[in-house]
Protein backbone atom coordinates (compact mmCIF):
# COMPACT_ATOMS: atom_id res chain seq x y z
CA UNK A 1 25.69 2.50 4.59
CA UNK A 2 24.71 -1.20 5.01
CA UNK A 3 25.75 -4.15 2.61
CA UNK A 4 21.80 -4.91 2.54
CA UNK A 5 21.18 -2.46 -0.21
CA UNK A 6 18.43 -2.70 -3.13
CA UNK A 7 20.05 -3.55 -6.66
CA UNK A 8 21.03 0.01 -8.10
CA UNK A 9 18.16 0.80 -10.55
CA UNK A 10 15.71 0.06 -7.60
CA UNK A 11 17.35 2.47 -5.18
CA UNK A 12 17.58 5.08 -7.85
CA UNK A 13 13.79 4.52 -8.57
CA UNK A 14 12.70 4.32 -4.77
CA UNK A 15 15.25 7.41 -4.08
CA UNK A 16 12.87 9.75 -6.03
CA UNK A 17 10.02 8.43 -4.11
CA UNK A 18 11.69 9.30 -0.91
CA UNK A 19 13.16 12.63 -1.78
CA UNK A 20 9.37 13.37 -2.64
CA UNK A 21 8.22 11.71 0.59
CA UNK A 22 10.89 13.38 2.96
CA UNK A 23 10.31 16.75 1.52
CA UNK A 24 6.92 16.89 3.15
CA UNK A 25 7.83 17.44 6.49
CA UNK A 26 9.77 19.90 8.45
CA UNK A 27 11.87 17.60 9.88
CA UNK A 28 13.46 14.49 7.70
CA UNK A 29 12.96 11.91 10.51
CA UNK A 30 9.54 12.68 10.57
CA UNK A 31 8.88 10.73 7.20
CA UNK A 32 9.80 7.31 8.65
CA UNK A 33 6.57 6.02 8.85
CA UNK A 34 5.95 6.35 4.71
CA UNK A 35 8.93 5.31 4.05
CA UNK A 36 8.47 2.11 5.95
CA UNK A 37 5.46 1.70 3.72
CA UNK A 38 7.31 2.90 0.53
CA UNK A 39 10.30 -0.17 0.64
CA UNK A 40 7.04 -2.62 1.81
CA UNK A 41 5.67 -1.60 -1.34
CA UNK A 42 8.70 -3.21 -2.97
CA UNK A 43 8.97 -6.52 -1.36
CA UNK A 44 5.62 -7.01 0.27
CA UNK A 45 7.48 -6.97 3.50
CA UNK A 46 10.39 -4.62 5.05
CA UNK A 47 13.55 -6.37 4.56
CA UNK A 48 16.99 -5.55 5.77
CA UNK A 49 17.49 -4.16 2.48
CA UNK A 50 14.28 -1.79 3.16
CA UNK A 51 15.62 -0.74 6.93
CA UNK A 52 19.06 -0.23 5.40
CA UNK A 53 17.21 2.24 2.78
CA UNK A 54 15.29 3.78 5.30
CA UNK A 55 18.32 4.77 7.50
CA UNK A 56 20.33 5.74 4.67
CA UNK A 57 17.91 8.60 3.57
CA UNK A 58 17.22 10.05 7.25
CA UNK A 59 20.68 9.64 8.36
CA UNK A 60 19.54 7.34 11.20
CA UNK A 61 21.13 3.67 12.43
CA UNK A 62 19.67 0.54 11.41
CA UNK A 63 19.08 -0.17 14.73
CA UNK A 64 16.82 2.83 15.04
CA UNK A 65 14.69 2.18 11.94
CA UNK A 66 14.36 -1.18 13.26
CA UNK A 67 12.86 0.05 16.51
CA UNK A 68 10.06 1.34 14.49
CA UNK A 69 9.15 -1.13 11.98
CA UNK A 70 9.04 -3.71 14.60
CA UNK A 71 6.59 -2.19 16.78
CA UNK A 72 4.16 -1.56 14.36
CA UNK A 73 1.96 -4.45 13.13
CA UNK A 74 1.47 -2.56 9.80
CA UNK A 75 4.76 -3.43 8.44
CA UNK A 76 5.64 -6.62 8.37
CA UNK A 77 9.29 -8.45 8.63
CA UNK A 78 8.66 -11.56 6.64
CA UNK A 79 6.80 -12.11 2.81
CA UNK A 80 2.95 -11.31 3.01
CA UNK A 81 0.65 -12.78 0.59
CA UNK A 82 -0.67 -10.47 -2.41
CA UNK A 83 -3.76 -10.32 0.09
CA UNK A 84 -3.35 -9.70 3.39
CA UNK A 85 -6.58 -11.22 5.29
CA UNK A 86 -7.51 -9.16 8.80
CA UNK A 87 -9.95 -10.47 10.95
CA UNK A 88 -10.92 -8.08 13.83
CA UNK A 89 -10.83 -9.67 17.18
CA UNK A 90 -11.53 -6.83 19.41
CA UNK A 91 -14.48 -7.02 22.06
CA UNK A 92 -17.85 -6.17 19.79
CA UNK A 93 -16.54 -7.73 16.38
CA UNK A 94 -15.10 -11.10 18.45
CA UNK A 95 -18.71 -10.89 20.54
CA UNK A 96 -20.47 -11.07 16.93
CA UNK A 97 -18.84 -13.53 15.77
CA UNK A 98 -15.12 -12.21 14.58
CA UNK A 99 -13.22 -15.42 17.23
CA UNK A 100 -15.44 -18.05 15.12
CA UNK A 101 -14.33 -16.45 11.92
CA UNK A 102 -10.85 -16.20 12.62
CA UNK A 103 -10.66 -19.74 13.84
CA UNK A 104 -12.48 -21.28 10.34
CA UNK A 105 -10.58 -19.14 8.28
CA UNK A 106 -7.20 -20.93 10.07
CA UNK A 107 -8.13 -24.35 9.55
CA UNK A 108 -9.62 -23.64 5.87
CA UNK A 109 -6.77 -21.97 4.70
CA UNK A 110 -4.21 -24.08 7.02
CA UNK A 111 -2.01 -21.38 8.10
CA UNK A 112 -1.68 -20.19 11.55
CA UNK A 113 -1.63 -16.00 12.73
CA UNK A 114 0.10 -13.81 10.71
CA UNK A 115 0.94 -16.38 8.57
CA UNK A 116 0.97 -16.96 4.76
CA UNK A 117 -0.61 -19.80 2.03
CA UNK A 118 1.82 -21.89 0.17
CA UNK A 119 0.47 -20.52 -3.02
CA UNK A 120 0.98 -16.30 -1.72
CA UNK A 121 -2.30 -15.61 -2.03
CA UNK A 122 -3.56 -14.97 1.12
CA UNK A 123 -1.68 -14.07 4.60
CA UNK A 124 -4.07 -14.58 7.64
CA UNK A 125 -3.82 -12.23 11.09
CA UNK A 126 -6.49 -11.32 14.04
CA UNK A 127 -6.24 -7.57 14.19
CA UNK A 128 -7.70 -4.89 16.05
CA UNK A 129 -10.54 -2.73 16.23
CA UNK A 130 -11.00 -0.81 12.71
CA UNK A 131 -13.41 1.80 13.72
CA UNK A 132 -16.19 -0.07 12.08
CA UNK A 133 -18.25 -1.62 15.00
CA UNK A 134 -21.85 -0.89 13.42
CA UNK A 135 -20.88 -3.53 11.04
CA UNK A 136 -19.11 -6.18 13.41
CA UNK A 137 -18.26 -8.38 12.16
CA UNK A 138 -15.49 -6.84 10.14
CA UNK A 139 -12.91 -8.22 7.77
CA UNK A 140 -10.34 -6.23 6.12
CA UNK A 141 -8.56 -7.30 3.07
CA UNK A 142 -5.47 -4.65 2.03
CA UNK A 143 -7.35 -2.14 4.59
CA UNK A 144 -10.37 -2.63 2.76
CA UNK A 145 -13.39 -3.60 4.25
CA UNK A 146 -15.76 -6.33 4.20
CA UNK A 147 -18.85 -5.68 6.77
CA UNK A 148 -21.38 -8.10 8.23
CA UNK A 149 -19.04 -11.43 7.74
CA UNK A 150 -19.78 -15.01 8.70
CA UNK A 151 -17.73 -18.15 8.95
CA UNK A 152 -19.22 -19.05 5.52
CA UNK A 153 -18.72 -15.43 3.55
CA UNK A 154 -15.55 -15.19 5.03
CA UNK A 155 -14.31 -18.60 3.18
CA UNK A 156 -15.70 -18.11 0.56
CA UNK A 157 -13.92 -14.93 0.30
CA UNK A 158 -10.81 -16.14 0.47
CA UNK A 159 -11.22 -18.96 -1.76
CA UNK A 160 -12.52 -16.39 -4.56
CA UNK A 161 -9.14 -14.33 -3.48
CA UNK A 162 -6.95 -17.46 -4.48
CA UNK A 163 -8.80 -18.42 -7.44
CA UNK A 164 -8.15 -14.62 -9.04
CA UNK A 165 -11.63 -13.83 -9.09
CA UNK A 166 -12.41 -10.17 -8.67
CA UNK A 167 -13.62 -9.21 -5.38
CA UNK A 168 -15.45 -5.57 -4.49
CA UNK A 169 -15.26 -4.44 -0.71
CA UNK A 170 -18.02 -3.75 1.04
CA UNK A 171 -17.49 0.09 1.37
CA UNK A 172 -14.62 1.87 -0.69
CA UNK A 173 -12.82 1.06 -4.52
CA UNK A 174 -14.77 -1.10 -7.29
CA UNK A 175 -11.80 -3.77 -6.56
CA UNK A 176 -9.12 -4.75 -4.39
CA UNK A 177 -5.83 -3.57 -5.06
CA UNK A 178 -2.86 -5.92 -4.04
CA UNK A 179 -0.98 -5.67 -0.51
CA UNK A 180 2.11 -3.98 -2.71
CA UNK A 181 -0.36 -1.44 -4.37
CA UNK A 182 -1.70 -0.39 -0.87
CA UNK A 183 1.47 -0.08 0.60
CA UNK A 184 2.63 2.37 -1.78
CA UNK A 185 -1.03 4.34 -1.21
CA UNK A 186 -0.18 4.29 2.28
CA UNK A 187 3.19 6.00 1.51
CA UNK A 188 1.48 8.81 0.24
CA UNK A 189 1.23 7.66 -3.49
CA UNK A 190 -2.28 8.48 -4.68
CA UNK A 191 -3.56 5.71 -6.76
CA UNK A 192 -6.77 7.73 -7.69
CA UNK A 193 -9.47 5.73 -6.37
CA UNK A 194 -10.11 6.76 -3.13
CA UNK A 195 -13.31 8.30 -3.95
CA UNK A 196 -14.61 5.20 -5.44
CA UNK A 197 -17.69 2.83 -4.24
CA UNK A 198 -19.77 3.52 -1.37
CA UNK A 199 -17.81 5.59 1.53
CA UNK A 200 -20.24 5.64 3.86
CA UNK A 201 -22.91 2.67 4.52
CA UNK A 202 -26.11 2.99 6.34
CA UNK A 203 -25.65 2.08 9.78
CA UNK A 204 -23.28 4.64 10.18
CA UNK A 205 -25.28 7.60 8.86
CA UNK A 206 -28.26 6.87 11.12
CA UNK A 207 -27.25 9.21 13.37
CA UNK A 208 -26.51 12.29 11.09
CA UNK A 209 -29.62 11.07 9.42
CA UNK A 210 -31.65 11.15 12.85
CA UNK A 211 -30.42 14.47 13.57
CA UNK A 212 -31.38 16.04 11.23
CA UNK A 213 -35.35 14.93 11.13
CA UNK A 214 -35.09 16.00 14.31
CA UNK A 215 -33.83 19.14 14.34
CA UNK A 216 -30.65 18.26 16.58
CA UNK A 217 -27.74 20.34 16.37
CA UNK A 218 -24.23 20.01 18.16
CA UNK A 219 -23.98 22.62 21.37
CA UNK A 220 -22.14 26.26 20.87
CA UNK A 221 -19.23 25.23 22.85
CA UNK A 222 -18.87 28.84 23.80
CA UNK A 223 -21.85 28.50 25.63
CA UNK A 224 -21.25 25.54 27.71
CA UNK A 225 -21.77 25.80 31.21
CA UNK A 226 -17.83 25.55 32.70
CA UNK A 227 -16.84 22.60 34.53
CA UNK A 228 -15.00 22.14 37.26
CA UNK A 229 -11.48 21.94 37.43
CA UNK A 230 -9.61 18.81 37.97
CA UNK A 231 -7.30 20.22 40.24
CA UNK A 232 -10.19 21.59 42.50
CA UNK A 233 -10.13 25.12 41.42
CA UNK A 234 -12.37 27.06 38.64
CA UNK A 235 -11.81 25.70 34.80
């Protein structure tokens, strides 16, 4: 076992979390991922302490547990802000405007990538793509998003996220939860609000809702003509 270890109640409390978590899958190792997300619901961040408790309950090294949380972007090695700010960068969104956003919000909020406010409010990072290029440009606060963003909304987002007032995402819950709370959902900890708000928004049901005025249906794939096989014979 490591010397980085949580203070005694806390492991107790986060060791009933992971025997729950663990005893999901068929093989132990195979629960890493949650986990991560379970000791980043504890410290905003995965510490030594949280890699430590990680390897402890799958029997794996440090070193190994380290491998993972570092090449995910998810989980994050140093203290996030209670609202972690995601600006997608990826072709459409940055096309739309998503580069100009990113660069305002850094200079109004003073903080660089993946970087956090003096006060802990608000931790800044280009991400990307979030599967939700019929509303480029996208910001995500917590996962949550907020469609259709400009320079403008997008500060004055943030700004309301500092000052404590209560902000609604676009799509999804009535209010944000904090970057703790939605680490902890991502560990597989219901927090009962996922059916909350609007799930789907218009431009995104234009197609279902074309399809069916028109009478479209998706092919019988048993009736598909068969291809050709890559490797030059019949498929």
């Amino acid at each position: 076992m490591s010397t980085a270890t949580f203070p005694e109640e806390t492991r107790a409390r986060l060791e009933v979390d992971a025997k729950e978590i663990i005893g999901r899958y068929p093989r132990q190792r195979s629960a890493l991922l949650p986990l991560l997300h379970l000791v980043q619901s504890e410290e905003g961040f995965v510490s030594a302490k949280g890699i430590a408790f990680c390897a402890d309950q799958l029997g794996l090294t440090t070193a190994e547990v380290t491998a993972v949380a570092t090449f995910y972007t998810m989980y994050k090695r140093r203290p996030t802000g209670d609202f972690h700010v995601g600006v997608c960068t990826n072709t459409l969104c940055a096309v739309m405007g998503g580069d100009e956003i990113f660069a305002a919000l850094k200079d109004h909020l003073g903080v660089g990538n993946d970087e956090t406010t003096e006060d802990g409010r608000v931790s800044l990072e280009h991400i990307e793509c979030n599967a939700a290029c019929d509303f480029a440009p996208v910001v995500m606060v917590n996962w949550e998003f907020f469609d259709n963003q400009t320079p403008e909304s997008a500060k004055r987002l943030v700004d309301d996220l500092r000052l404590g007032r209560d902000v609604a995402p676009t799509r999804g819950p009535d209010r944000l939860c904090t970057w703790k709370e939605a680490s902890r959902v991502l560990a597989g900890f219901s927090d009962g609000r996922g059916a909350e708000g609007t799930q789907a928004g218009e431009p995104s049901l234009t197609g279902l809702r074309l399809a069916r005025e028109r009478g479209w249906t998706a092919p019988d794939p048993d009736r598909l003509p068969v291809g050709d096989d890559p490797e030059g014979g019949a498929a």
